[in-house]
C-alpha atoms as a PDB file:
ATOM      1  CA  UNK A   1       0.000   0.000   0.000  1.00  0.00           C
ATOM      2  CA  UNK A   2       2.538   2.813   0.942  1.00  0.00           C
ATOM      3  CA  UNK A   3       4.340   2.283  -2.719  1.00  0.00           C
ATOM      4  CA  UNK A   4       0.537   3.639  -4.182  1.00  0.00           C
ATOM      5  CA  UNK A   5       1.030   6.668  -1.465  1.00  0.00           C
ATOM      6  CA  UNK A   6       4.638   7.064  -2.790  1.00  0.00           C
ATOM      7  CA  UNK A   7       3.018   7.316  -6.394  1.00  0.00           C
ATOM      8  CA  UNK A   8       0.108   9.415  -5.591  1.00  0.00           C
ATOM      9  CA  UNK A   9       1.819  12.301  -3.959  1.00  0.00           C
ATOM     10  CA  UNK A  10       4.783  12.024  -6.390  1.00  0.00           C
ATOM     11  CA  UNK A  11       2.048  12.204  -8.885  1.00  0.00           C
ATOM     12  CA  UNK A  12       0.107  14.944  -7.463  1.00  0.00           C
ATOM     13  CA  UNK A  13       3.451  17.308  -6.892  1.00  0.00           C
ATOM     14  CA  UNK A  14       4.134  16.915 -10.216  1.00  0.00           C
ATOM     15  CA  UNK A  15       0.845  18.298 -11.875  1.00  0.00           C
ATOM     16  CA  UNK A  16       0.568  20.585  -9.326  1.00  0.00           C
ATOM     17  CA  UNK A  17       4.468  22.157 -10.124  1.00  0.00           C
ATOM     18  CA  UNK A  18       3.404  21.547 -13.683  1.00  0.00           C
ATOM     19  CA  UNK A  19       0.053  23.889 -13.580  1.00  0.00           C
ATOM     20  CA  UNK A  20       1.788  26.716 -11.001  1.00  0.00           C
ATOM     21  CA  UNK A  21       5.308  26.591 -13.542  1.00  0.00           C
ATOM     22  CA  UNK A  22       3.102  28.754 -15.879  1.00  0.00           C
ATOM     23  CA  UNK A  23       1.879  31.291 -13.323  1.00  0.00           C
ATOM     24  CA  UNK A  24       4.312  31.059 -10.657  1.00  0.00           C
ATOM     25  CA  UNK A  25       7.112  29.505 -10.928  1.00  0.00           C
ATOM     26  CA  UNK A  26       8.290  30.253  -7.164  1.00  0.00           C
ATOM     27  CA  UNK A  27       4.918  28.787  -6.313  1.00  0.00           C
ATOM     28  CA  UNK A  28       6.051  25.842  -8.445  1.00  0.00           C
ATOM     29  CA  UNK A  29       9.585  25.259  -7.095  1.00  0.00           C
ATOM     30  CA  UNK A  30       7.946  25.427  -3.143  1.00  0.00           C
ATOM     31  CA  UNK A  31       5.527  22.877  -4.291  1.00  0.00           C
ATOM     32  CA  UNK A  32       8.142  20.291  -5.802  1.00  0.00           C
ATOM     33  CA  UNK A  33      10.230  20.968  -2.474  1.00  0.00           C
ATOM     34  CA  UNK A  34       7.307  20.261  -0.357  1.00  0.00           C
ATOM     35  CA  UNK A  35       6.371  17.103  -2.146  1.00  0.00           C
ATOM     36  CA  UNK A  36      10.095  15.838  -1.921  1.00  0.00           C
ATOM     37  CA  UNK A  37      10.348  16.191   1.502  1.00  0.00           C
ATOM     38  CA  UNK A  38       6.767  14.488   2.087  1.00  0.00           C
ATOM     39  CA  UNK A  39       8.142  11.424  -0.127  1.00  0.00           C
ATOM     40  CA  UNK A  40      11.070  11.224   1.785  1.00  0.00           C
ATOM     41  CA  UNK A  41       9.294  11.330   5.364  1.00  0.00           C
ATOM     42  CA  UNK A  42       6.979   8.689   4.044  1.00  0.00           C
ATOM     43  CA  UNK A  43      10.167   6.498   2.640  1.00  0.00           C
ATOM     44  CA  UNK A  44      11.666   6.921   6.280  1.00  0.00           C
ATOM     45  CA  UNK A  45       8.622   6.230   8.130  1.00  0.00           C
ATOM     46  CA  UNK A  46       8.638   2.796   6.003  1.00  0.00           C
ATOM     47  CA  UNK A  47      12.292   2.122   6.708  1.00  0.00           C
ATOM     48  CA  UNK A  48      11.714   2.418  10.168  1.00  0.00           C
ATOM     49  CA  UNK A  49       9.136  -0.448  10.685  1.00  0.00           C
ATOM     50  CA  UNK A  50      11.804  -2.326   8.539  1.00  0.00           C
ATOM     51  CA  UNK A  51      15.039  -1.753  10.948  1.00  0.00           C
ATOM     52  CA  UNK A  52      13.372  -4.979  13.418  1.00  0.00           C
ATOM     53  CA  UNK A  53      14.539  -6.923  10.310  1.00  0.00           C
ATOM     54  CA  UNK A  54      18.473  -6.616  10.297  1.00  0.00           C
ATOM     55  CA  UNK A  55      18.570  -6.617  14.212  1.00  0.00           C
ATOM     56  CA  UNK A  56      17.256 -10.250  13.561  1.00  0.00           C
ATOM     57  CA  UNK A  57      19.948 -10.713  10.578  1.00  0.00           C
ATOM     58  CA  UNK A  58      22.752  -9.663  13.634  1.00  0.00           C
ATOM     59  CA  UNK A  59      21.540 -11.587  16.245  1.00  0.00           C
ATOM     60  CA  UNK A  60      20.886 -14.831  13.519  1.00  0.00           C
ATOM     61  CA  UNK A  61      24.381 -14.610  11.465  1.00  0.00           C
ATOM     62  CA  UNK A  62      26.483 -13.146  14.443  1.00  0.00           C
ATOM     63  CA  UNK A  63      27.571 -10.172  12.425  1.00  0.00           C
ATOM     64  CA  UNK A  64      29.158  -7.273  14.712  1.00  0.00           C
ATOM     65  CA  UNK A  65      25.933  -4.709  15.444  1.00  0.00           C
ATOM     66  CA  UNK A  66      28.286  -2.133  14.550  1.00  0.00           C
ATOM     67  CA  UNK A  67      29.130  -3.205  10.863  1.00  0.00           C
ATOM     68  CA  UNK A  68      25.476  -3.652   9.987  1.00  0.00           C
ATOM     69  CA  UNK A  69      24.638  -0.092  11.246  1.00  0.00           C
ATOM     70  CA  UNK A  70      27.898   1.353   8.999  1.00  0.00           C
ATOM     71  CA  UNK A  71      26.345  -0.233   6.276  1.00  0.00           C
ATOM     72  CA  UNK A  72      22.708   0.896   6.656  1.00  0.00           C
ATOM     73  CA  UNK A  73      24.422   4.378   7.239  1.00  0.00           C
ATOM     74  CA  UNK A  74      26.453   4.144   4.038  1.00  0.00           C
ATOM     75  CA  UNK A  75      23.132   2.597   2.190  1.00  0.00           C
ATOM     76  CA  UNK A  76      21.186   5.796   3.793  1.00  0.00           C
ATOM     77  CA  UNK A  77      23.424   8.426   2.640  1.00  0.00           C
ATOM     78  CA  UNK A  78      23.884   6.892  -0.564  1.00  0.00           C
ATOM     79  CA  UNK A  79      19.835   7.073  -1.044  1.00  0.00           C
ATOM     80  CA  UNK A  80      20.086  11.008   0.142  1.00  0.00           C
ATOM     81  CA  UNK A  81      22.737  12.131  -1.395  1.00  0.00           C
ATOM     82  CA  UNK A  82      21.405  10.776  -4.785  1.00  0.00           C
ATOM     83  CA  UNK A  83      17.875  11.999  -3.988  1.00  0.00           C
ATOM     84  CA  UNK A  84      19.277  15.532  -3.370  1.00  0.00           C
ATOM     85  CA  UNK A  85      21.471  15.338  -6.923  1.00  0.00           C
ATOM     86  CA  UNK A  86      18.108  14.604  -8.427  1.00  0.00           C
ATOM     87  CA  UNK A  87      16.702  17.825  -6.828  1.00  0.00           C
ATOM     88  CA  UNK A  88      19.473  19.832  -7.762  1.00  0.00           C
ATOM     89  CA  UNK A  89      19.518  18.946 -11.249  1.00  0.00           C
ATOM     90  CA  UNK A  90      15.347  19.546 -11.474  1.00  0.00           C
ATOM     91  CA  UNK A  91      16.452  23.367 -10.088  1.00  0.00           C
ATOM     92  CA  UNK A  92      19.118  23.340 -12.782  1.00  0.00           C
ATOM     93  CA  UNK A  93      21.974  22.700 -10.547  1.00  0.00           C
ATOM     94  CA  UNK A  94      24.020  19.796 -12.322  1.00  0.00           C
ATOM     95  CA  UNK A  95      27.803  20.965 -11.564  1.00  0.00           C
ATOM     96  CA  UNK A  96      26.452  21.306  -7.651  1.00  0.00           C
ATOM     97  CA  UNK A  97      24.567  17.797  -7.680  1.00  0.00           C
ATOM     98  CA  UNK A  98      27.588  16.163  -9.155  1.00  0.00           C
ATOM     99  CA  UNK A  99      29.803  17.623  -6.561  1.00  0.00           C
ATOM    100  CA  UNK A 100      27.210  16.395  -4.002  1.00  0.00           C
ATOM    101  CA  UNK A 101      27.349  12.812  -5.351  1.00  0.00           C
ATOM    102  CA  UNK A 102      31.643  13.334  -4.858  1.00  0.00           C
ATOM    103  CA  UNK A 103      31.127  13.963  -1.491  1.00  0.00           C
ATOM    104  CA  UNK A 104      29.053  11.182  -0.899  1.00  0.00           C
ATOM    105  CA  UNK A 105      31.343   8.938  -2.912  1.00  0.00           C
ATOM    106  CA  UNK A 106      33.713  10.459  -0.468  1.00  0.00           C
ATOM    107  CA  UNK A 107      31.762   9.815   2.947  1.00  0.00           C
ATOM    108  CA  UNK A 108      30.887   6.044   2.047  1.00  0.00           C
ATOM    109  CA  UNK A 109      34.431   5.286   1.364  1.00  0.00           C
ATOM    110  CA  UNK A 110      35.508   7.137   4.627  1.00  0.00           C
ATOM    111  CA  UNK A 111      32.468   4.989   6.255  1.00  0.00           C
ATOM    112  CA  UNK A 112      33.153   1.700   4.788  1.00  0.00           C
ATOM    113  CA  UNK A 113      36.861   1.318   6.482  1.00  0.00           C
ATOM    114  CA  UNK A 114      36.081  -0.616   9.303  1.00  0.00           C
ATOM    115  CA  UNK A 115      34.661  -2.713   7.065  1.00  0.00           C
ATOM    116  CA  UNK A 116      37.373  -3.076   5.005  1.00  0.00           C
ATOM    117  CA  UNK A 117      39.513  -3.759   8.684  1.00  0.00           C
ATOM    118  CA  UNK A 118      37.197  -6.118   9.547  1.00  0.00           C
ATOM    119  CA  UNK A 119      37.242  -8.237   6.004  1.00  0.00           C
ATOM    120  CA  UNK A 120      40.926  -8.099   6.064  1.00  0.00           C
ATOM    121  CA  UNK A 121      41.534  -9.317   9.931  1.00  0.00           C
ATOM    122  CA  UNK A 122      39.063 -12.012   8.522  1.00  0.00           C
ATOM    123  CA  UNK A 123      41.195 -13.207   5.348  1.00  0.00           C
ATOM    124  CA  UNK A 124      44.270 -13.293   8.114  1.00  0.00           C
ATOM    125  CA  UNK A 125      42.292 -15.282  10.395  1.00  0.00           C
ATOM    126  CA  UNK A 126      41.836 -17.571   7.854  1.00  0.00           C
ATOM    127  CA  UNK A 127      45.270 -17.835   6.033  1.00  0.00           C
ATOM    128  CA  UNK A 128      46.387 -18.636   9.940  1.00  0.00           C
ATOM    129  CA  UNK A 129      44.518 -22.023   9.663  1.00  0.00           C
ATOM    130  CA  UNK A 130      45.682 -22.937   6.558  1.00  0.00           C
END
């Protein structure tokens, strides 16, 4: 059901930017800003009902808590950071939104180290036994 919500208010921002572009295009630009940030509460509000999920995958597969929650964070800011590019380049912005999506690039890699620690104490682990 909440995909149809999605679709409906995506749906509904866009005539309604489409019909005030002509008139007022201020108007317009509030309106496609105001139905972004109601798609995006509505996208978290269905995330968070879905977080009960990977606790389960922690506790089931004994993956560190921590590395599951770097992961969601670099998944998250991924998901913003390309939502806000696709903003920008709507207002015309496209040199701004791609140096948003280089700092994001930038933040997941900075993000995903302990990761990267953690796979490579792993492969050591494992060379030890052979």
């Amino acid at each position: 059901m909440g995909i149809f919500q999605l679709i409906g208010i995506a749906l509904i921002t866009a005539v309604a930017a489409l019909v005030l572009k002509s008139t007022k295009p201020e108007l317009a630009l509030a309106v496609t800003i105001a139905g972004s940030v109601i798609l995006l509460l509505f996208a978290f509000e269905i995330l968070r009902g879905s977080l009960t999920i990977f606790q389960r995958i922690t506790e089931v597969t004994g993956i560190q808590s921590s590395l599951v929650k770097i992961l969601l964070k670099m998944v998250g800011i991924g998901y913003l950071v390309e939502f806000s590019s696709g903003i920008l380049s709507d207002f015309g912005q496209n040199a701004l939104a791609d140096k948003l999506v280089f700092c994001g690039k930038i933040i997941i890699l900075v993000l995903a180290v302990p990761i990267i620690e953690s796979l490579l104490t792993l492969i050591l682990k494992l060379l030890e036994l052979v």
